[in-house]
C-alpha atoms as a PDB file:
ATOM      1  CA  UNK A   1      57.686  55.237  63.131  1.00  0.00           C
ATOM      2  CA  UNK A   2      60.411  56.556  65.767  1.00  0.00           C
ATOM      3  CA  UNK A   3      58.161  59.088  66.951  1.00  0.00           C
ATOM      4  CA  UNK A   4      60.931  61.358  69.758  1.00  0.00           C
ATOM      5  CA  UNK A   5      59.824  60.116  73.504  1.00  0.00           C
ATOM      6  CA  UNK A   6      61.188  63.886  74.723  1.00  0.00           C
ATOM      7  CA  UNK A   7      57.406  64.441  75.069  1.00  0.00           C
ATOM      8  CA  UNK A   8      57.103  62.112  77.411  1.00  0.00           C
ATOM      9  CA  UNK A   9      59.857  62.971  79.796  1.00  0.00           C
ATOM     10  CA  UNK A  10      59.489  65.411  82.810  1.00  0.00           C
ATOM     11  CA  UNK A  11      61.674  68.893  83.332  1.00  0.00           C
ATOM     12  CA  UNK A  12      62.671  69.332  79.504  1.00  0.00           C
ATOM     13  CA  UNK A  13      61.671  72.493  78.680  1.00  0.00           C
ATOM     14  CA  UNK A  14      62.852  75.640  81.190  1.00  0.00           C
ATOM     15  CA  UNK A  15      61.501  78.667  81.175  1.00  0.00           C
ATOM     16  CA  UNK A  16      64.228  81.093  82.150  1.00  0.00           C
ATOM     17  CA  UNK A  17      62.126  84.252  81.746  1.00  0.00           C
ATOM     18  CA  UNK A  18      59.133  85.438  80.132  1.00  0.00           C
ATOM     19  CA  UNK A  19      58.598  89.059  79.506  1.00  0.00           C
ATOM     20  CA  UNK A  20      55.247  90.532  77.676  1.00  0.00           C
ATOM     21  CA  UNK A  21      55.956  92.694  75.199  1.00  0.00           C
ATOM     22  CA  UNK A  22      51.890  93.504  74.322  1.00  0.00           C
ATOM     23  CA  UNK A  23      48.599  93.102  75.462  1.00  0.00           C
ATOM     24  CA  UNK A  24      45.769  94.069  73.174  1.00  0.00           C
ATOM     25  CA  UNK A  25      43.764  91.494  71.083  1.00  0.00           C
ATOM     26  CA  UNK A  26      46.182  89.465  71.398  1.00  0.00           C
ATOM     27  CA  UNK A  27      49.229  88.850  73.511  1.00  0.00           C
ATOM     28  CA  UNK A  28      53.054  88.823  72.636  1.00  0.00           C
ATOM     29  CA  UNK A  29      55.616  87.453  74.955  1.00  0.00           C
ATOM     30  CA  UNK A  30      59.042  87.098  75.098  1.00  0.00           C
ATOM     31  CA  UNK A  31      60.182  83.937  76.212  1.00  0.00           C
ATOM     32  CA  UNK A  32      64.190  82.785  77.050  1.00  0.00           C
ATOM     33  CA  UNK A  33      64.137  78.985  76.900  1.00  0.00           C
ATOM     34  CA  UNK A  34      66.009  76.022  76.906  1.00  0.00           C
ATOM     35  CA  UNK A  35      64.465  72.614  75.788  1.00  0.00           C
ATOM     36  CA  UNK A  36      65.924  69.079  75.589  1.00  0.00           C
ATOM     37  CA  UNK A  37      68.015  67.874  72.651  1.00  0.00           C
ATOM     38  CA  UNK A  38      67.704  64.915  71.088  1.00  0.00           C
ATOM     39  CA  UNK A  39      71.099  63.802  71.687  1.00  0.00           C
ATOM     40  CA  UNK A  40      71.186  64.132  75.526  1.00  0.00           C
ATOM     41  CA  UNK A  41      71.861  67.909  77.335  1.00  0.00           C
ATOM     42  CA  UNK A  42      69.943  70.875  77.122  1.00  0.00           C
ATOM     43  CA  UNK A  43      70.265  73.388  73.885  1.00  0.00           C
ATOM     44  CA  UNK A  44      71.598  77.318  74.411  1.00  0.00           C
ATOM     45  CA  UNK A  45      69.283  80.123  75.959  1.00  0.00           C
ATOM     46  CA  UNK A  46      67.045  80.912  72.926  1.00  0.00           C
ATOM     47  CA  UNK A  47      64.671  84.294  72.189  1.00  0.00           C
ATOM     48  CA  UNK A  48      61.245  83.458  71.250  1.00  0.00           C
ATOM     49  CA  UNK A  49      58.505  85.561  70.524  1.00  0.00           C
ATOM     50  CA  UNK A  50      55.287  83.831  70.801  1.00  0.00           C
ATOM     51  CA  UNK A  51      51.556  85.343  69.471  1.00  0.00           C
ATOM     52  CA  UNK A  52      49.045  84.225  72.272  1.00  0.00           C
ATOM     53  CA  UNK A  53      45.496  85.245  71.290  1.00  0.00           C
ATOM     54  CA  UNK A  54      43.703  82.045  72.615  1.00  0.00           C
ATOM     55  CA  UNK A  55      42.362  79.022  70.977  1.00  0.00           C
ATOM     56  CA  UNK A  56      39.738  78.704  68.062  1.00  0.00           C
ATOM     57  CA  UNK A  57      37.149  76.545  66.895  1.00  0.00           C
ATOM     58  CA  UNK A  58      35.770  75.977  62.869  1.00  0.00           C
ATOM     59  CA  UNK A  59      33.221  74.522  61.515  1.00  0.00           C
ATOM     60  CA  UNK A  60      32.358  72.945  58.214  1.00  0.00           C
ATOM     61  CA  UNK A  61      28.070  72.326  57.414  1.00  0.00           C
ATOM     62  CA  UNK A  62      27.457  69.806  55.072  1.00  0.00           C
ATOM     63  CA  UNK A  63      24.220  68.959  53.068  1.00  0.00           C
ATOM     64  CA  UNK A  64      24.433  65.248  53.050  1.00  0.00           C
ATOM     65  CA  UNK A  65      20.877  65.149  50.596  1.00  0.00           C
ATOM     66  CA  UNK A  66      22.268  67.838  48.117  1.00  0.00           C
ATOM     67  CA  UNK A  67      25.864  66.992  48.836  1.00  0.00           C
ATOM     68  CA  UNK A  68      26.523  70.610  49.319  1.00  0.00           C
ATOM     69  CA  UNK A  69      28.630  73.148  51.835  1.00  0.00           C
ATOM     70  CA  UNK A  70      27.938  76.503  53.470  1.00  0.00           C
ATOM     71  CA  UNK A  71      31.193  78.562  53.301  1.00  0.00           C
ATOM     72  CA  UNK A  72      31.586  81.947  54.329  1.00  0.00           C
ATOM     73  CA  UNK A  73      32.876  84.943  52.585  1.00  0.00           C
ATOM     74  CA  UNK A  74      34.450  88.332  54.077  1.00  0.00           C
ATOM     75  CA  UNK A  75      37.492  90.607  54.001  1.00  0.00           C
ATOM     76  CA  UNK A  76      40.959  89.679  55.295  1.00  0.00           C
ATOM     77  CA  UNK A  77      42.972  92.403  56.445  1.00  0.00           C
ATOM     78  CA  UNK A  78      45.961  89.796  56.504  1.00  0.00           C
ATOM     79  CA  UNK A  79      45.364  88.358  53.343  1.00  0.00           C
ATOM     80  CA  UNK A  80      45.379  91.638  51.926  1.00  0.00           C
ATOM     81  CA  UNK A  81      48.957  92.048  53.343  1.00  0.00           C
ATOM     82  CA  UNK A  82      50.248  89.430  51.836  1.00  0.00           C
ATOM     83  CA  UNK A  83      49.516  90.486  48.577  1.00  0.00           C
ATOM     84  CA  UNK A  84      46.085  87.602  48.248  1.00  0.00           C
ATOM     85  CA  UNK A  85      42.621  88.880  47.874  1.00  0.00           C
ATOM     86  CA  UNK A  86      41.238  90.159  50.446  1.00  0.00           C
ATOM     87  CA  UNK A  87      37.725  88.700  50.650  1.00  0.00           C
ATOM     88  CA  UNK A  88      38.510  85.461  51.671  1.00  0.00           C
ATOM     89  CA  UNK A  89      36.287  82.432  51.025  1.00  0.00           C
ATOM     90  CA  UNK A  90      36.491  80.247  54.614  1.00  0.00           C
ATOM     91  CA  UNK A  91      34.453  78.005  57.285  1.00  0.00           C
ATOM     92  CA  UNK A  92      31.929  79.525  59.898  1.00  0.00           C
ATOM     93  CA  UNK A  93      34.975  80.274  62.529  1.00  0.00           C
ATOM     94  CA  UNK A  94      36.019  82.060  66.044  1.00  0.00           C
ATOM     95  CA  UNK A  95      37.360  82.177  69.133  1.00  0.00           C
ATOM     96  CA  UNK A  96      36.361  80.499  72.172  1.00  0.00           C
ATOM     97  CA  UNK A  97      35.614  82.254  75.140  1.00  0.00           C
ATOM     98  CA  UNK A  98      36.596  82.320  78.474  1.00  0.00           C
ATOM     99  CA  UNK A  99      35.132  79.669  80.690  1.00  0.00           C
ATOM    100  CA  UNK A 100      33.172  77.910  77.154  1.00  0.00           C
ATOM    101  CA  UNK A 101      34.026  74.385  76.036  1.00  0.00           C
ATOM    102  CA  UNK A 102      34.202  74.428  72.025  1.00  0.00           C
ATOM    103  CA  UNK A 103      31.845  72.601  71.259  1.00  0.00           C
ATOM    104  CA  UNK A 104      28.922  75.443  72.959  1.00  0.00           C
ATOM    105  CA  UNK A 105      31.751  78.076  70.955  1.00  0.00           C
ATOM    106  CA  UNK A 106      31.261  77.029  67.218  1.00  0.00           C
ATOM    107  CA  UNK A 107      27.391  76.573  68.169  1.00  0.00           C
ATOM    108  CA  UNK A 108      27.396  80.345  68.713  1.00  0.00           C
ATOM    109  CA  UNK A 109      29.554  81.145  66.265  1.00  0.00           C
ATOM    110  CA  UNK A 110      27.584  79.531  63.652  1.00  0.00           C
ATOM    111  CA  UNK A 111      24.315  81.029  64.797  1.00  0.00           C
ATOM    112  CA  UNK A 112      26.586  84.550  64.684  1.00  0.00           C
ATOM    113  CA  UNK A 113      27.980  83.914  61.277  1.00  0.00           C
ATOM    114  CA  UNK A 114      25.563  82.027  59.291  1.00  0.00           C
ATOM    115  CA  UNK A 115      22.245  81.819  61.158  1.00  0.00           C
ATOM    116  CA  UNK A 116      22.670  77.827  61.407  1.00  0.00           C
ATOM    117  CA  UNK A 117      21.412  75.826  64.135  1.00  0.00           C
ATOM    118  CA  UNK A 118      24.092  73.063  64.726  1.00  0.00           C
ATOM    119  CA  UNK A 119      22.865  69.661  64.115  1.00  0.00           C
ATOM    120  CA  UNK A 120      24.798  66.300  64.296  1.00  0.00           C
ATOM    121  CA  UNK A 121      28.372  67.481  65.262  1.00  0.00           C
ATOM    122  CA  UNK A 122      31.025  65.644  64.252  1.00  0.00           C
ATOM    123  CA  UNK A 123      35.019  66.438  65.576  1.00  0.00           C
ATOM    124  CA  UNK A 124      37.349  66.566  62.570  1.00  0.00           C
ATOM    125  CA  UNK A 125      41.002  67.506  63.899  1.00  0.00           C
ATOM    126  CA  UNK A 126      42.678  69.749  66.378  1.00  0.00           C
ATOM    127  CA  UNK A 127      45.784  71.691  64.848  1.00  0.00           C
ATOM    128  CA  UNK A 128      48.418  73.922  65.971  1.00  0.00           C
ATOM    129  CA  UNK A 129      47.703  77.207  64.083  1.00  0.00           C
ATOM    130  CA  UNK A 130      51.607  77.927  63.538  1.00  0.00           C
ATOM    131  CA  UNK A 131      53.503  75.695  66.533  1.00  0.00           C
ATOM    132  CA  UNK A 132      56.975  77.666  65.516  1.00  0.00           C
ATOM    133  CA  UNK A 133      55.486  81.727  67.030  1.00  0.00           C
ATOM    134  CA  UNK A 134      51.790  81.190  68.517  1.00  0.00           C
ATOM    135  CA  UNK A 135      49.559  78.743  71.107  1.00  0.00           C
ATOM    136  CA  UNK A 136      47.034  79.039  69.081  1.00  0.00           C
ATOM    137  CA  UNK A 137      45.128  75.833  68.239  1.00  0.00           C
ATOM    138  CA  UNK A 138      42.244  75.443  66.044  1.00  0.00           C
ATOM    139  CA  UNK A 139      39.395  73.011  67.231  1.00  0.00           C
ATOM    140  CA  UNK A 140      37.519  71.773  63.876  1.00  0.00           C
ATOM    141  CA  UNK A 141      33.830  70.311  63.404  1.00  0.00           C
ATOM    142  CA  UNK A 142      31.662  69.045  60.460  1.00  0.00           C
ATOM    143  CA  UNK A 143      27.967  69.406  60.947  1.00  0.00           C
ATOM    144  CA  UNK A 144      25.168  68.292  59.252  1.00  0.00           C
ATOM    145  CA  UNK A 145      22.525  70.921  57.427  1.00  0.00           C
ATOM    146  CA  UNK A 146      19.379  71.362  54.946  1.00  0.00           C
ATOM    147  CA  UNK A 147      20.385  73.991  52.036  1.00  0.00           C
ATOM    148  CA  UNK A 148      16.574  74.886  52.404  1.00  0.00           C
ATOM    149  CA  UNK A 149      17.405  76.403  56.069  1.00  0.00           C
ATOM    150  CA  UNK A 150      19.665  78.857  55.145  1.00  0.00           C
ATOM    151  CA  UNK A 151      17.179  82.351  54.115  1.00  0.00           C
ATOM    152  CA  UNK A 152      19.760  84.674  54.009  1.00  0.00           C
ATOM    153  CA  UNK A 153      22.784  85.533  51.838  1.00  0.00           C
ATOM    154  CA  UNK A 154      24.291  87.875  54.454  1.00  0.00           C
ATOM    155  CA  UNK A 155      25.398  87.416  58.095  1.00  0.00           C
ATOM    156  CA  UNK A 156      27.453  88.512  60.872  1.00  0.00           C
ATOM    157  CA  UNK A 157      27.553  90.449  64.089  1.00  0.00           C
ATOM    158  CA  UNK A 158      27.566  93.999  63.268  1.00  0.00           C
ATOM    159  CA  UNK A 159      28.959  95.138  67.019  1.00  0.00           C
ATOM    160  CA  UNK A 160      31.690  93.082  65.738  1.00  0.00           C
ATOM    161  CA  UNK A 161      32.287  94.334  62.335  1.00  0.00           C
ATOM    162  CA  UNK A 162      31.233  91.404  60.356  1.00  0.00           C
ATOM    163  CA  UNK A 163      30.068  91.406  56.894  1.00  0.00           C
ATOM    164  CA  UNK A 164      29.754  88.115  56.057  1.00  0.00           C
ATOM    165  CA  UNK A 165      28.216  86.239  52.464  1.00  0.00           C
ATOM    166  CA  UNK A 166      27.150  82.858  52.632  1.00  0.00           C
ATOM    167  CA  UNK A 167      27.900  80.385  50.073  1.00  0.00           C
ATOM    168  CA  UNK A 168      26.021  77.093  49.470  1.00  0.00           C
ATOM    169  CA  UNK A 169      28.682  75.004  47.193  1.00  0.00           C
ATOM    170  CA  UNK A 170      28.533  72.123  45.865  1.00  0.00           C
ATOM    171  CA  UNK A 171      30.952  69.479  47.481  1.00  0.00           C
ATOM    172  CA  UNK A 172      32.758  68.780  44.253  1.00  0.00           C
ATOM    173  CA  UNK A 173      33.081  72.825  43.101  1.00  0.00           C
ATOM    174  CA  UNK A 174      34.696  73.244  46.822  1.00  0.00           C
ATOM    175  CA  UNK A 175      37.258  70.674  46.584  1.00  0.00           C
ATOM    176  CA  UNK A 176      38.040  71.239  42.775  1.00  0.00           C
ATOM    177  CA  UNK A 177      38.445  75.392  44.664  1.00  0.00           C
ATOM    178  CA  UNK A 178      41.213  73.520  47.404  1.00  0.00           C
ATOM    179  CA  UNK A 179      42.820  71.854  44.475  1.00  0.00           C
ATOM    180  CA  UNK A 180      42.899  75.222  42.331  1.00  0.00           C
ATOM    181  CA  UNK A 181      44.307  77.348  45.092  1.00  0.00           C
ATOM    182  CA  UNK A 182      41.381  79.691  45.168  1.00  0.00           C
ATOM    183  CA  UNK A 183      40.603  78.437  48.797  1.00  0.00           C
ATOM    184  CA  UNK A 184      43.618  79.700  50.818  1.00  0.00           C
ATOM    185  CA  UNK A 185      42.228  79.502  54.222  1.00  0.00           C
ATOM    186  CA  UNK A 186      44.278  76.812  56.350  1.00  0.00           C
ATOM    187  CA  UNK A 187      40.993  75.960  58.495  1.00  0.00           C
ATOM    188  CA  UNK A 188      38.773  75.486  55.140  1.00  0.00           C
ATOM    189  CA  UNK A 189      41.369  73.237  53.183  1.00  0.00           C
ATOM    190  CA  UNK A 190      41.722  70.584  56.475  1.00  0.00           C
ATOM    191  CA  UNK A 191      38.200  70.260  56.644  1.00  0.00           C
ATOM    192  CA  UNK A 192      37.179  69.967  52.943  1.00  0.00           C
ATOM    193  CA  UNK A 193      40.000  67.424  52.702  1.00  0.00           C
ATOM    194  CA  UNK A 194      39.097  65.823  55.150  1.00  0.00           C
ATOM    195  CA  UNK A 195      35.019  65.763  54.051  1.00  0.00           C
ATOM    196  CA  UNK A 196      36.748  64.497  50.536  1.00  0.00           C
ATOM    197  CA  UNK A 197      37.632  61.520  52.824  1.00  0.00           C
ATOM    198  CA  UNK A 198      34.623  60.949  54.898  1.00  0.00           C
ATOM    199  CA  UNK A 199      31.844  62.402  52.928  1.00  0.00           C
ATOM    200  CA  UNK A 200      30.280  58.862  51.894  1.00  0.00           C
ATOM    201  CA  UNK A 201      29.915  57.996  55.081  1.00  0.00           C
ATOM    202  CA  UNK A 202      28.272  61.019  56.484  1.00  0.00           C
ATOM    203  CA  UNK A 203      25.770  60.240  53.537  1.00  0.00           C
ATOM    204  CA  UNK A 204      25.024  56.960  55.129  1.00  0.00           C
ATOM    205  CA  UNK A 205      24.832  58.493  58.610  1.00  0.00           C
ATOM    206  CA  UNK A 206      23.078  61.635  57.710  1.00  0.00           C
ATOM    207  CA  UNK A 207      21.184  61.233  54.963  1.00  0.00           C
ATOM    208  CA  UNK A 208      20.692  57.587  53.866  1.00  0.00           C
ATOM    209  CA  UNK A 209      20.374  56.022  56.729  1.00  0.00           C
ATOM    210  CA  UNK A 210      17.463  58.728  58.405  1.00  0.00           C
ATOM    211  CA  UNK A 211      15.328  57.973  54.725  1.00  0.00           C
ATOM    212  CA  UNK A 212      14.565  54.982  55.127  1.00  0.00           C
END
């Protein structure tokens, strides 16, 4: 493949002015740019609004023994905007803070949205959210987990809002859900496709392996 070397060459972006535009949640900037062209020379002044709310980490718990997953349920606001339902079935997921590495960030989020202890953390992928109008990059993790821990059907941090309902699927029901379209969460479809890949030998690892 003739992956582009501009990435590897200094001085080819400029940043001719940034302006923010809000500060809330989130931030929105304005930026004027210029960036390299593949051709040689530098392209026009462009306008480009970028969302910059931070970066985010997910995470996937699988049962290796009952070859099951813990999703999470709760309501969308943007789904509901774009005309999809609103409760939205997803991975344990959040936003890292300042100053905390991800990996401490999905161990409190999980404990936050599902109760779960994080055992045996495995790094799946790291993804661009949307690369073309936000910075935001998604950090994602498998763990491993015993259907029998999980006492509750309901989680979440109330000071936050959350009203969360945990699901216990079977692998095969969650992927057949990703093939179906009734999983529309971008973070949830990665890493059950990529568990479709690499499940086997997490049940060596995990589960197999640890029996005998």
């Amino acid at each position: 493949m003739n992956y582009t070397n501009l990435n590897q060459k200094k001085d080819v972006i400029k940043i001719v002015k940034k302006t923010k535009l809000i500060e809330h949640f989130f931030t929105l900037n304005l930026y004027e740019v210029q960036h390299a062209l593949f051709e040689g020379g530098f392209s026009d002044k462009l306008n480009r609004v970028i969302l910059e709310r931070g970066h985010a980490v997910g995470l996937l718990p699988y049962d290796p023994e009952q070859d099951s997953v813990l999703l999470i349920e709760q309501f969308r606001l943007g789904a509901h905007v774009a005309n999809l339902p609103p409760w939205q079935l997803e991975i344990i997921a959040g936003m890292i803070d300042d100053n905390e590495i991800p990996e401490d960030a999905i161990k409190r989020e999980s404990l936050e949205e599902s109760n779960l202890e994080v055992s045996q953390l495995r790094e799946i992928t790291k993804y661009l959210s949307t690369s073309g109008g936000s910075s935001e990059t998604m950090q994602l993790y498998c763990s491993k987990f015993l259907s029998s821990d999980i006492l509750t059907k309901f989680s979440g941090l109330k000071t936050e809002h959350e009203d969360i309902k945990i699901h216990i699927v079977p692998r095969e029901e969650a992927f057949k859900m990703v093939e179906e379209g009734i999983i529309q969460n971008a973070a949830a479809i990665i890493a059950l496709q990529w568990l479709e890949l690499n499940y086997q030998e997490l049940k060596k690892e995990w589960y197999i392996l640890n029996a005998e």
